[in-house]
Protein backbone atom coordinates (compact mmCIF):
# COMPACT_ATOMS: atom_id res chain seq x y z
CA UNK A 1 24.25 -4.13 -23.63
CA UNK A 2 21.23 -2.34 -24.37
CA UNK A 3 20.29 -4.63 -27.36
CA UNK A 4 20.81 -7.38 -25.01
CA UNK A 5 18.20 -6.59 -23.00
CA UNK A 6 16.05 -5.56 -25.39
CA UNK A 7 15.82 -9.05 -27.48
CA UNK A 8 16.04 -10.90 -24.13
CA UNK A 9 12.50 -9.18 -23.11
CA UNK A 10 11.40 -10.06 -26.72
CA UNK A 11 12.12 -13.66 -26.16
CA UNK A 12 11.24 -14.01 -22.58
CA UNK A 13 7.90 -14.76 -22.95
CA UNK A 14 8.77 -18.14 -24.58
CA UNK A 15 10.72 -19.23 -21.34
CA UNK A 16 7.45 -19.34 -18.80
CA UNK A 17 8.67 -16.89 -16.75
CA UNK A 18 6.49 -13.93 -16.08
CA UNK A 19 8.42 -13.22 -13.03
CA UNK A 20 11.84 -12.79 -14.89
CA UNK A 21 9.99 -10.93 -17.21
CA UNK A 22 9.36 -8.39 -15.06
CA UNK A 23 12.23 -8.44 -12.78
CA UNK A 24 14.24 -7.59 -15.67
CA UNK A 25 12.20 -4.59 -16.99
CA UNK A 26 12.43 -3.37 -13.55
CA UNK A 27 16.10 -3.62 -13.30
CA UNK A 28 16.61 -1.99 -16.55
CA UNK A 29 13.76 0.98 -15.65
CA UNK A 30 15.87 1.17 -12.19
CA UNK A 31 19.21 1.48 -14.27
CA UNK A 32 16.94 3.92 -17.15
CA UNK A 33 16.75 6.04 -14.41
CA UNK A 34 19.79 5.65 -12.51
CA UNK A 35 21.32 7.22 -16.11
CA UNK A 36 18.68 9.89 -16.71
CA UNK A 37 19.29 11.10 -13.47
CA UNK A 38 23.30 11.40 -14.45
CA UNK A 39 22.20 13.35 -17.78
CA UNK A 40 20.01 16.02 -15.31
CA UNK A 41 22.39 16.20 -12.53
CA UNK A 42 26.09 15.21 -13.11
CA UNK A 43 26.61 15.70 -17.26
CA UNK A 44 23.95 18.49 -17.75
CA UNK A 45 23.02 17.61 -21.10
CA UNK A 46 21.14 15.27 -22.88
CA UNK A 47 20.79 12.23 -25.23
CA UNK A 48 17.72 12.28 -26.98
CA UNK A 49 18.30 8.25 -27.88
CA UNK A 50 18.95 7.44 -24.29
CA UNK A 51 15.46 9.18 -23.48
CA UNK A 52 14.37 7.37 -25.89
CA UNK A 53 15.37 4.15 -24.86
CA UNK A 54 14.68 5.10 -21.18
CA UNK A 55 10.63 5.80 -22.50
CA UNK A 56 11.20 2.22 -24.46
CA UNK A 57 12.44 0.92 -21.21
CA UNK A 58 9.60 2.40 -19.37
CA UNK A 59 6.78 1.15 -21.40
CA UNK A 60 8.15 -2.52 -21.41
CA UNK A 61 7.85 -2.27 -17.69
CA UNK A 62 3.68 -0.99 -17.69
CA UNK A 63 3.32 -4.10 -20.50
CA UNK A 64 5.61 -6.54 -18.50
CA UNK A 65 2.46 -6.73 -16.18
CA UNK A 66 -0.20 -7.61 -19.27
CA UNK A 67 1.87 -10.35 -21.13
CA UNK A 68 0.92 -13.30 -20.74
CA UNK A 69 3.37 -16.12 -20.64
CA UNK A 70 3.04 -18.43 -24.06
């Protein structure tokens, strides 16, 4: 699922949406979260490739703002 999102932001410029662009980085930061919260809290240990992801996930959210729509 995570691929999924991942090459639909890559591709998402090419549809002329900025908005869905950054809807959808914000629903996967929101969901980042929601799991790196679960790690801290609920399993007590942690996945350094879902922090990674979740600082991927993060940074395609600041640049969702800056790219422009081709």
């Amino acid at each position: 699922m995570g691929l999924i999102f991942y090459i639909f932001l890559l591709g998402a410029p090419f549809l002329f949406a900025k908005n869905l662009i950054i809807l959808a980085a914000s629903s996967g930061l929101l969901f980042s979260i929601f799991l790196i919260a679960l790690q801290f809290f609920v399993i007590r240990d942690y996945c350094l490739y879902c922090l990674l992801s979740a600082l991927i996930t993060f940074l395609l959210f600041i640049n969702s703002f800056f790219v422009p729509v081709l």
